[in-house]
N, C-alpha and C. Protein backbone atom coordinates (compact mmCIF):
# COMPACT_ATOMS: atom_id res chain seq x y z
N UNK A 1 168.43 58.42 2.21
CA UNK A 1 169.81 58.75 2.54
C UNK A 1 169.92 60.28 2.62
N UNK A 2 170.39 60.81 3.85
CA UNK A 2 170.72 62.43 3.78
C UNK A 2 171.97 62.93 2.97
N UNK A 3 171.83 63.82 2.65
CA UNK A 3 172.78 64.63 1.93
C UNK A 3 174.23 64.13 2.32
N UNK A 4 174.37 64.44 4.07
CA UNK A 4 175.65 64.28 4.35
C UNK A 4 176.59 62.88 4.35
N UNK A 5 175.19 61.95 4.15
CA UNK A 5 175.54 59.67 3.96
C UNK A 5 175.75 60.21 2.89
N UNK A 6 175.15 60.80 1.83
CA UNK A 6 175.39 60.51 0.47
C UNK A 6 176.75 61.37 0.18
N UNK A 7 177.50 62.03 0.73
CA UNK A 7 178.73 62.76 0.24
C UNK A 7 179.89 61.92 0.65
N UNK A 8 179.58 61.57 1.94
CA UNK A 8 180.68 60.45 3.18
C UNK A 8 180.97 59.30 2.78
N UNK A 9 179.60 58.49 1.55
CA UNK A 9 179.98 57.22 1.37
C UNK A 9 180.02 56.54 -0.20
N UNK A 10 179.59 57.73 -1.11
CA UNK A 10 179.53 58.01 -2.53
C UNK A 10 181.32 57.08 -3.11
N UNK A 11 180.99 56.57 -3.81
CA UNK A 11 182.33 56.31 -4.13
C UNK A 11 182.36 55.74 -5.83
N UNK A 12 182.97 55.73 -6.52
CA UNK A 12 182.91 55.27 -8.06
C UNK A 12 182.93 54.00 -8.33
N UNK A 13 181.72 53.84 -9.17
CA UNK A 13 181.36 52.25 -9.32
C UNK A 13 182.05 52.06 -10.89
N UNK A 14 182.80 51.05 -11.40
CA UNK A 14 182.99 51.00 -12.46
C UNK A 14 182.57 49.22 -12.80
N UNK A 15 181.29 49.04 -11.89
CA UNK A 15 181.23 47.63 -12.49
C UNK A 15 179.58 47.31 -12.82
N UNK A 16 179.30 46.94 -13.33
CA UNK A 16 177.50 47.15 -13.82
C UNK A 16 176.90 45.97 -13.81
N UNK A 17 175.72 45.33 -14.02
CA UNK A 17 175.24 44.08 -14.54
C UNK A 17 174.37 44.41 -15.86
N UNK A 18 174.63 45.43 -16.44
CA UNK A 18 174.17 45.43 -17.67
C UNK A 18 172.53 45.62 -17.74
N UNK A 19 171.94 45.65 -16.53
CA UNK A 19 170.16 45.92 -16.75
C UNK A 19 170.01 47.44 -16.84
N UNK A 20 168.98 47.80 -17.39
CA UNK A 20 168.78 49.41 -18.17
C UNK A 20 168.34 49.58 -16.70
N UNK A 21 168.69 51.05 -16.60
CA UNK A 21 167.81 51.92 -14.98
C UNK A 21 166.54 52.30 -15.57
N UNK A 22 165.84 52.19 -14.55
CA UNK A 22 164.72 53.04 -14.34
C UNK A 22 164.48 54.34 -14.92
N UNK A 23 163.08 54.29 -15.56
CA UNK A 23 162.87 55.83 -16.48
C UNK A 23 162.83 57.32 -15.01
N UNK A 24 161.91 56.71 -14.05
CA UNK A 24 162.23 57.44 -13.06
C UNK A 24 163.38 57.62 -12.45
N UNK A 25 164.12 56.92 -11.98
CA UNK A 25 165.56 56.74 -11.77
C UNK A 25 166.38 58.20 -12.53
N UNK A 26 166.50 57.36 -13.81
CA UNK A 26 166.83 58.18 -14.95
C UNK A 26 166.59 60.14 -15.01
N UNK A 27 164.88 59.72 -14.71
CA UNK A 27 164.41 61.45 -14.69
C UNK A 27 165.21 61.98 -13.04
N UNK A 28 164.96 61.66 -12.14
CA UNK A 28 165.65 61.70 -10.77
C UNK A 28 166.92 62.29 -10.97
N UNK A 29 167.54 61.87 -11.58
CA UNK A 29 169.33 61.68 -11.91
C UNK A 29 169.71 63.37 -13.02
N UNK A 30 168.71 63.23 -13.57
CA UNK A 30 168.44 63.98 -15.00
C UNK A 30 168.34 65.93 -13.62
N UNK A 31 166.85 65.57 -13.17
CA UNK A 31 166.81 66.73 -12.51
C UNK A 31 167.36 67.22 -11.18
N UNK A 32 168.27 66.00 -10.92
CA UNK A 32 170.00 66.62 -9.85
C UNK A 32 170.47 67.30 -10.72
N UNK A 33 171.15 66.99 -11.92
CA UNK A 33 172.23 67.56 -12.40
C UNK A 33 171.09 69.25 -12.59
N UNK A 34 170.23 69.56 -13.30
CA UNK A 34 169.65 70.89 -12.99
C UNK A 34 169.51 71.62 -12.37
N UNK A 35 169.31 71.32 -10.76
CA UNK A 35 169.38 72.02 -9.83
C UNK A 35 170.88 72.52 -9.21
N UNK A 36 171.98 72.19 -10.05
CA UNK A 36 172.90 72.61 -9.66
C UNK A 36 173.39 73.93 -10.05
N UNK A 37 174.18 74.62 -9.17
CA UNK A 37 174.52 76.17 -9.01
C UNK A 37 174.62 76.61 -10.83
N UNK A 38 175.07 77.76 -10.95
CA UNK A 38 175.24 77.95 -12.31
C UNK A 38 176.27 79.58 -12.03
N UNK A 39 176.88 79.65 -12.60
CA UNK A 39 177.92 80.79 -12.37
C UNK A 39 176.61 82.06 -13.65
N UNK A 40 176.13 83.00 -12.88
CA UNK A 40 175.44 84.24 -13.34
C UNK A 40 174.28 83.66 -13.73
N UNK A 41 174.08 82.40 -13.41
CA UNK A 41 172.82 81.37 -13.49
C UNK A 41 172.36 81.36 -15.35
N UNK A 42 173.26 81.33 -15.71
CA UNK A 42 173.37 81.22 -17.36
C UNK A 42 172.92 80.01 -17.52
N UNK A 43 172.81 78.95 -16.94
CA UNK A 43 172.27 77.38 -17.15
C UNK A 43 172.88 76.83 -18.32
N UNK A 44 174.23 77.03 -18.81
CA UNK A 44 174.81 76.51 -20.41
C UNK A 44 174.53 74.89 -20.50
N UNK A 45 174.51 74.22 -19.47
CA UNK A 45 174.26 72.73 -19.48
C UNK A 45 173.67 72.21 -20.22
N UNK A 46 173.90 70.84 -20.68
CA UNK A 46 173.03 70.41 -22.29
C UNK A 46 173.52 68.87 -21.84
N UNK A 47 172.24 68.35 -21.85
CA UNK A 47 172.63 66.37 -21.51
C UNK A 47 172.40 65.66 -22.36
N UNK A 48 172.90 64.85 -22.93
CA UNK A 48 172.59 63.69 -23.87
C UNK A 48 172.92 62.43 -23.54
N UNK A 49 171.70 62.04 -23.23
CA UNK A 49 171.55 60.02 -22.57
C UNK A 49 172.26 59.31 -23.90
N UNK A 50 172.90 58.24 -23.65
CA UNK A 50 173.03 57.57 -24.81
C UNK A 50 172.52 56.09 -23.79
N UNK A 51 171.72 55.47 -24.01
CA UNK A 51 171.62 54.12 -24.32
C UNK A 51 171.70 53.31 -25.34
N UNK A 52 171.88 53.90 -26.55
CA UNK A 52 172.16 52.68 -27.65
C UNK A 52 173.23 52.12 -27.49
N UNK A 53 173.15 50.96 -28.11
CA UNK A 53 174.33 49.37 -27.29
C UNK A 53 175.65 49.71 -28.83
N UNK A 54 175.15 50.22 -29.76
CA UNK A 54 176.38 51.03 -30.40
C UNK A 54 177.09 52.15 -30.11
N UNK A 55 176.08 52.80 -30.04
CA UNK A 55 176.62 54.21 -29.58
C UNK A 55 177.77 54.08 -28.21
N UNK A 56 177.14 53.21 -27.12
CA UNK A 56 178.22 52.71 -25.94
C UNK A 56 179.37 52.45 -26.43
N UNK A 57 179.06 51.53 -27.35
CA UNK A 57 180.21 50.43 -27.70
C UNK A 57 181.56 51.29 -28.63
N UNK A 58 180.99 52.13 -29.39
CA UNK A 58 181.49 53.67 -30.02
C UNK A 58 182.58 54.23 -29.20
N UNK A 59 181.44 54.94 -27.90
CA UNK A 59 182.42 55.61 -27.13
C UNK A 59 183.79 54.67 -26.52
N UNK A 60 183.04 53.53 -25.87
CA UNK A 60 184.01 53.00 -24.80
C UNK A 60 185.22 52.47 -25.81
N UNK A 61 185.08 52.41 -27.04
CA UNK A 61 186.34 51.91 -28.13
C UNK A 61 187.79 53.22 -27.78
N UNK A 62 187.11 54.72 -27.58
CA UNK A 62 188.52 55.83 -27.57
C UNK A 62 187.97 55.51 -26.78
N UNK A 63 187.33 56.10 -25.81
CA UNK A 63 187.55 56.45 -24.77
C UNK A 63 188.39 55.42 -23.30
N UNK A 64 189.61 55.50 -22.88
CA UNK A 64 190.18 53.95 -22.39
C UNK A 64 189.27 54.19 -20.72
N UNK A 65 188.88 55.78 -20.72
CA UNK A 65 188.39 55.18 -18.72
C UNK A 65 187.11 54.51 -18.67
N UNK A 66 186.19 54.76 -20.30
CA UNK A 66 184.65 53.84 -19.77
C UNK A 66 184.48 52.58 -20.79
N UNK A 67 185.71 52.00 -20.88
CA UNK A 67 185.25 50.59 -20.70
C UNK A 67 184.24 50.04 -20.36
N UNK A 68 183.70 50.20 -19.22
CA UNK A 68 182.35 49.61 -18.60
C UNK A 68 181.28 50.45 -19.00
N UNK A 69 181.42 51.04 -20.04
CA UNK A 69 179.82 51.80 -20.48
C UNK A 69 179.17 50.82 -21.05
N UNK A 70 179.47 49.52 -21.96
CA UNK A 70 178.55 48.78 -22.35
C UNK A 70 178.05 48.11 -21.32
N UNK A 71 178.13 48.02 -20.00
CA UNK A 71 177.23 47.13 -19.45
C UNK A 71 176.71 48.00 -18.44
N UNK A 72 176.67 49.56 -18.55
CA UNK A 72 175.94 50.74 -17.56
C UNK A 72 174.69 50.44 -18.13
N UNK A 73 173.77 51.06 -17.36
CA UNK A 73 172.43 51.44 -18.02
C UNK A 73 171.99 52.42 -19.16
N UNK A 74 173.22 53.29 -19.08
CA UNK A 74 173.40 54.40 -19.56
C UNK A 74 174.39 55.50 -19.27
N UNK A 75 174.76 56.46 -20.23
CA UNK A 75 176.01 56.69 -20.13
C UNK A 75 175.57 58.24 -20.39
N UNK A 76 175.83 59.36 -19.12
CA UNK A 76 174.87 60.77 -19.71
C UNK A 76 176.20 61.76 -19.92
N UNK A 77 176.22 62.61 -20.68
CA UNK A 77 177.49 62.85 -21.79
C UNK A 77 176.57 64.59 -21.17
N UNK A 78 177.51 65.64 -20.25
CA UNK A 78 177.43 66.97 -19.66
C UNK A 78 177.83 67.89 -20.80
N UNK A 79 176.84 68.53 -21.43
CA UNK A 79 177.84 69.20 -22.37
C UNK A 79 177.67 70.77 -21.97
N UNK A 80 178.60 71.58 -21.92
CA UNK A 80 178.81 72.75 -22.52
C UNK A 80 178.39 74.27 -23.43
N UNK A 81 177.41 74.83 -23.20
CA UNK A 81 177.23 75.45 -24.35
C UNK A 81 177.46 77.03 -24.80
N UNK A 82 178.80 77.47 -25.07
CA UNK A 82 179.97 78.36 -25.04
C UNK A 82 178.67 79.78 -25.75
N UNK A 83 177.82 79.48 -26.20
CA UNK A 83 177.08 80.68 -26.24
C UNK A 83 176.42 80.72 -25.21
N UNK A 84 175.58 79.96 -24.44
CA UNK A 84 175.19 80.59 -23.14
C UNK A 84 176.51 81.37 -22.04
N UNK A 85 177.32 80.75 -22.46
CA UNK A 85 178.13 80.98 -20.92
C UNK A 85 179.86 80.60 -21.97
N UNK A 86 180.30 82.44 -22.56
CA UNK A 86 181.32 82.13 -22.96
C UNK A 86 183.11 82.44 -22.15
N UNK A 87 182.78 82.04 -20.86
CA UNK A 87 183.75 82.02 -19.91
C UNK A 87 183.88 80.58 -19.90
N UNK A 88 185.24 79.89 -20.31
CA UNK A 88 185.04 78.26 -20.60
C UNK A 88 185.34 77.90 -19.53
N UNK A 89 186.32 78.94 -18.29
CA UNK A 89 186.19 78.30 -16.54
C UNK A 89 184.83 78.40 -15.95
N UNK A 90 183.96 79.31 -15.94
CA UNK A 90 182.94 79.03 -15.29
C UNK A 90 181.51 78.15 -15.93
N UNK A 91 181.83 77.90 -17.52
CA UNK A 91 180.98 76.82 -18.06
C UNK A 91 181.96 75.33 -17.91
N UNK A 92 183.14 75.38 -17.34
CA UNK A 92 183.28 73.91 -17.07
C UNK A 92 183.13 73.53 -15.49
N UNK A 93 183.10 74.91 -14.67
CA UNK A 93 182.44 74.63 -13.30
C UNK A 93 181.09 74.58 -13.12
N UNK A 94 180.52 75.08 -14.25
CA UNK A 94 179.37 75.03 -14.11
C UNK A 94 178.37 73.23 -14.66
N UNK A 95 179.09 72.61 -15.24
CA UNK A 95 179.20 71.33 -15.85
C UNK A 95 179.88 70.30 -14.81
N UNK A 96 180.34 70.47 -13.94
CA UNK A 96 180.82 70.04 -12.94
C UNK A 96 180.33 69.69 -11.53
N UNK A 97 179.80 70.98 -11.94
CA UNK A 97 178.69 71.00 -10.57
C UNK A 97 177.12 69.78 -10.83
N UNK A 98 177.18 69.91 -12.17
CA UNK A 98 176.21 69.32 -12.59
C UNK A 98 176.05 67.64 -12.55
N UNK A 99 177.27 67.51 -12.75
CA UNK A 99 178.04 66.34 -12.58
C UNK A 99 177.70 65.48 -11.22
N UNK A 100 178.62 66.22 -10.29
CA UNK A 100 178.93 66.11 -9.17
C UNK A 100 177.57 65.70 -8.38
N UNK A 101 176.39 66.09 -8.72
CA UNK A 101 174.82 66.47 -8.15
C UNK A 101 174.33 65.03 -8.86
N UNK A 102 174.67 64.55 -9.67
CA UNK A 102 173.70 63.39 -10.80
C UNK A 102 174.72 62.06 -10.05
N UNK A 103 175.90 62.50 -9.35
CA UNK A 103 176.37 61.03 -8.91
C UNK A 103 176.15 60.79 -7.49
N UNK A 104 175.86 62.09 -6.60
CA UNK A 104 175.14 61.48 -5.58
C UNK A 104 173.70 61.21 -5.42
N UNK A 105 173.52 61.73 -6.53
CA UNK A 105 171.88 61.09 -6.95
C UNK A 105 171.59 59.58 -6.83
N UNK A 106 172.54 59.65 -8.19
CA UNK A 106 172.62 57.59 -8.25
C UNK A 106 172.81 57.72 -7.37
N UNK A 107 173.52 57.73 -6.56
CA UNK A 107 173.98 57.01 -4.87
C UNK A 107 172.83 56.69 -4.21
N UNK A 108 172.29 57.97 -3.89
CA UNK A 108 170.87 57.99 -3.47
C UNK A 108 170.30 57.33 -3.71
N UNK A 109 170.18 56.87 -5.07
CA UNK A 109 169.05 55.91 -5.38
C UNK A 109 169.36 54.41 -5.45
N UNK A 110 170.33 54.03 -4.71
CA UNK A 110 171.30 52.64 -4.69
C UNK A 110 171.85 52.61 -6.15
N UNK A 111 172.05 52.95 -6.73
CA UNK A 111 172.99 53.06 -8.54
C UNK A 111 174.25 53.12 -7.99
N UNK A 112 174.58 52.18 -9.36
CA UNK A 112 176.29 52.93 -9.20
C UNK A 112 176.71 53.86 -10.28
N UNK A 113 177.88 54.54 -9.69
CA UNK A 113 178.02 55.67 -11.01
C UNK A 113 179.66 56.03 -10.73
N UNK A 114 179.58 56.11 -11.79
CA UNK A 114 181.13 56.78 -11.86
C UNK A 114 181.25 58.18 -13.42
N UNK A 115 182.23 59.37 -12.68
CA UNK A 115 182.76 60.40 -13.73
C UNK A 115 183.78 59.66 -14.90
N UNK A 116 183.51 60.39 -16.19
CA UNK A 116 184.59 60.09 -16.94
C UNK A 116 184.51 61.18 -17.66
N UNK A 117 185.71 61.82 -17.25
CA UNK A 117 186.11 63.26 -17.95
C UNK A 117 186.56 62.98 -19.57
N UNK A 118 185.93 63.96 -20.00
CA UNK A 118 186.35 64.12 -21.48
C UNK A 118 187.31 65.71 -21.71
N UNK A 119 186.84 66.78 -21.19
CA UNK A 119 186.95 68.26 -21.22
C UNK A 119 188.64 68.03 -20.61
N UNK A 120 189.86 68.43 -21.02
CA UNK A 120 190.28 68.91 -21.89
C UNK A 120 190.85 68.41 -22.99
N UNK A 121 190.81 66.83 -22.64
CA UNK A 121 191.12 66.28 -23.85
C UNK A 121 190.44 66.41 -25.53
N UNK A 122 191.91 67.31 -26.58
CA UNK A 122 191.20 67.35 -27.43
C UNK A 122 190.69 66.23 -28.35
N UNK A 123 191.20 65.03 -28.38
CA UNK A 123 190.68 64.19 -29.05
C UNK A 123 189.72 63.34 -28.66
N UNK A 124 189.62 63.37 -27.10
CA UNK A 124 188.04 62.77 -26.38
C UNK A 124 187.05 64.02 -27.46
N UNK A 125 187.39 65.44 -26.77
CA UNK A 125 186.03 66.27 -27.13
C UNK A 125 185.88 66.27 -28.43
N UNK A 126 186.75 65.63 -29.63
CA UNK A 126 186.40 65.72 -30.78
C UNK A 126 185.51 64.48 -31.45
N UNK A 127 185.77 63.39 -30.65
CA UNK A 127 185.50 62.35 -30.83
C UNK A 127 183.83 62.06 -30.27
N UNK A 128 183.75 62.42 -29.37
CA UNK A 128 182.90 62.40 -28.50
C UNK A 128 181.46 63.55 -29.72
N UNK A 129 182.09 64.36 -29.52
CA UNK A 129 180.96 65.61 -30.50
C UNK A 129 180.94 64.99 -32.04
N UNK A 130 181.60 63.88 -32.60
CA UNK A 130 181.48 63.46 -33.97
C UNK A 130 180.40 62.20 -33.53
N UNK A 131 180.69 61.40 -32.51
CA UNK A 131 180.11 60.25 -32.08
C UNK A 131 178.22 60.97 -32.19
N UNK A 132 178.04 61.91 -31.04
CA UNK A 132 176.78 62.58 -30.84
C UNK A 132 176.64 63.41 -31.72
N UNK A 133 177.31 64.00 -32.71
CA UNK A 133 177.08 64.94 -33.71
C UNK A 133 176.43 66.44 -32.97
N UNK A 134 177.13 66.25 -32.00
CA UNK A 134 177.07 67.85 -31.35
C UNK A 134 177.02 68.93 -32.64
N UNK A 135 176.57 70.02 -31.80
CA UNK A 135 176.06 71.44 -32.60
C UNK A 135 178.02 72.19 -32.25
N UNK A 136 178.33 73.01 -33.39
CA UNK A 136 179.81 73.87 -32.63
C UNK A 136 179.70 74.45 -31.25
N UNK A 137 178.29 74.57 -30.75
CA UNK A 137 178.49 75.22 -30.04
C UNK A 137 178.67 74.61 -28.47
N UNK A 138 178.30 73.40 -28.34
CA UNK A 138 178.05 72.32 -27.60
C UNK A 138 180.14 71.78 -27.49
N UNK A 139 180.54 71.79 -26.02
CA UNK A 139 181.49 71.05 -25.51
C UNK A 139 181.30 70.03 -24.73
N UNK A 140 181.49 68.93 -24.91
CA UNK A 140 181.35 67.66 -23.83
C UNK A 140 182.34 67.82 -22.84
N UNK A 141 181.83 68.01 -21.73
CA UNK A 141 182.47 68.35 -20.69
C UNK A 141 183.02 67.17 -19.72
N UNK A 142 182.02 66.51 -19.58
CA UNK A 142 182.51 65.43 -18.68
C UNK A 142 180.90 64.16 -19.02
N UNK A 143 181.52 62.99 -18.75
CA UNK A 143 180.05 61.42 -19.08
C UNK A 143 179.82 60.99 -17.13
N UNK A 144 178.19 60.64 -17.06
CA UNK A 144 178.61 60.25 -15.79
C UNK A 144 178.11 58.58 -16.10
N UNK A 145 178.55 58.00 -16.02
CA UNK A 145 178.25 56.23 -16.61
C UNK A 145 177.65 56.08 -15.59
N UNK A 146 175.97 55.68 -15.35
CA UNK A 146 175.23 55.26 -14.32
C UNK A 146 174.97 53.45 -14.99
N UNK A 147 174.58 53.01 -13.59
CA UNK A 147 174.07 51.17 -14.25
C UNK A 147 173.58 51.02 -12.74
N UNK A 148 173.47 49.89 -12.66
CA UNK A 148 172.85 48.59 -11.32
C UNK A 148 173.92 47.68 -11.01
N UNK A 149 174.39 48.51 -10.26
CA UNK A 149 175.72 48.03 -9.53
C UNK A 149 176.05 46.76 -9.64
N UNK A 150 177.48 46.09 -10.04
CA UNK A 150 177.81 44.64 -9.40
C UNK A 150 178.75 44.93 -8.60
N UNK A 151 179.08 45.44 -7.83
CA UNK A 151 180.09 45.72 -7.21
C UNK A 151 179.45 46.49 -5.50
N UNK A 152 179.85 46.58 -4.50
CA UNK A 152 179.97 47.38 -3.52
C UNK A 152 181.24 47.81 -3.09
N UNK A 153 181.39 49.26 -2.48
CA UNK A 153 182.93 49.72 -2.06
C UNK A 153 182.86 50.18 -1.06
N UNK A 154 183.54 49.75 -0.05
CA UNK A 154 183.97 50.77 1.14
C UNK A 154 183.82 52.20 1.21
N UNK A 155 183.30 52.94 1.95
CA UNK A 155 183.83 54.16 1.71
C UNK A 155 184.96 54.76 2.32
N UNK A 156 185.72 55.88 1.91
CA UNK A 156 187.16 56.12 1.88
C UNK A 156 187.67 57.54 2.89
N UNK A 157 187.88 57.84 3.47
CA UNK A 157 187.84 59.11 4.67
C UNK A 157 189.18 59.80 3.71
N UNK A 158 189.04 60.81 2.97
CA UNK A 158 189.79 61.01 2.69
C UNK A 158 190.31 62.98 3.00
N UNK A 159 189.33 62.89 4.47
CA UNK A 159 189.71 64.05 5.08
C UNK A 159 191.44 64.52 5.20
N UNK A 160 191.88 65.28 4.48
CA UNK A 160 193.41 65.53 4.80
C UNK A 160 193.62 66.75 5.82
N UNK A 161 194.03 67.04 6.91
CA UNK A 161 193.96 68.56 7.84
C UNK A 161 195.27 68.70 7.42
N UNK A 162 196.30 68.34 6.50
CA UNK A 162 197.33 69.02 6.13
C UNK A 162 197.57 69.84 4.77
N UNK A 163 196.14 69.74 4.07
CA UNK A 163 195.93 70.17 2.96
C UNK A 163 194.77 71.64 2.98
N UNK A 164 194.93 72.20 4.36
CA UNK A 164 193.77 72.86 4.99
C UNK A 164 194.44 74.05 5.76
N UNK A 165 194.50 75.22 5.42
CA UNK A 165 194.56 76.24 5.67
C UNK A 165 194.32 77.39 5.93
N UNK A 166 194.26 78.17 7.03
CA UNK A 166 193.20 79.17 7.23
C UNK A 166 193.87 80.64 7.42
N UNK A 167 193.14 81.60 6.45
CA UNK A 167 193.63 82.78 6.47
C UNK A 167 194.29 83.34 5.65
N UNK A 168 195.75 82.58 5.41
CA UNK A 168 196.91 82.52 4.33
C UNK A 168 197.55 81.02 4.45
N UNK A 169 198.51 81.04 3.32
CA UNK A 169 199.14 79.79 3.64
C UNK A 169 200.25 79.61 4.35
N UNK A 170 200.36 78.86 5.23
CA UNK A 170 201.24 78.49 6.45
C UNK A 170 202.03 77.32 6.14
């Protein structure tokens, strides 16, 4: 799949059959999110896989958008790390970007995947860093819930030319 299928038809899977992904898969997915931009190329990014069937079951209890993490393959938790990169806008764009790169990955690789933001909620990010026992210095920024799709979706044109402006705003 080229870059430009995988941006055009990417869409959020929130339904799984519960079989673990692939270790390659997994590494694949792992070294998208790395190659993504980095603001002064500080690299603050920090990943933590959770596959344990508690640890899922943990998160998806607060957390109400990943429900379907117990039946992902795995659930990879973007974190933050405010001493590499203590500008918290360009370490949460920079976590974003990271993001953004690991779900057209899955795509790529027929996976389904969907974002579930944690960053700015304070009681996700508190919950979330007690769950993983994050370091202080570590923010969970955003989870990307990957699995083996049960579901297929249309993809969605959600080109707007009225939201598009050139020069100044008109």
């Amino acid at each position: 799949m080229d870059v430009l299928e995988a941006i055009f038809t990417r869409r959020s899977i929130r339904r799984f059959t519960g079989e673990p992904i692939k270790e390659e898969d997994l590494r694949t997915i792992l070294k998208a999110g790395f190659q993504a931009p980095s603001a002064h190329n500080y690299e603050p990014r920090e990943y933590v896989v959770v596959r344990d069937k508690e640890v899922l079951d943990r998160i998806a209890e607060f957390h109400k958008y990943a429900k379907m993490l117990p039946k992902a393959g795995c659930g990879i938790i973007v974190c933050g790390d405010k001493e590499k990169q203590p500008e918290i806008g360009f370490l949460v764009e920079d976590c974003s970007a990271s993001i953004q790169n690991m779900l057209l990955a899955a795509h790529g690789l027929g996976l389904g995947a969907v974002w579930c933001g944690i960053y700015s909620v304070e009681k996700l990010i508190k919950s979330v860093a007690d769950v993983l026992e994050l370091p202080d210095n570590l923010i969970p920024i955003g989870m990307v819930v990957v699995g083996v799709k049960a579901e297929d979706k249309e993809p969605i044109d959600r080109f707007d030319e009225n939201k598009v402006h050139f020069d100044k705003w008109k």
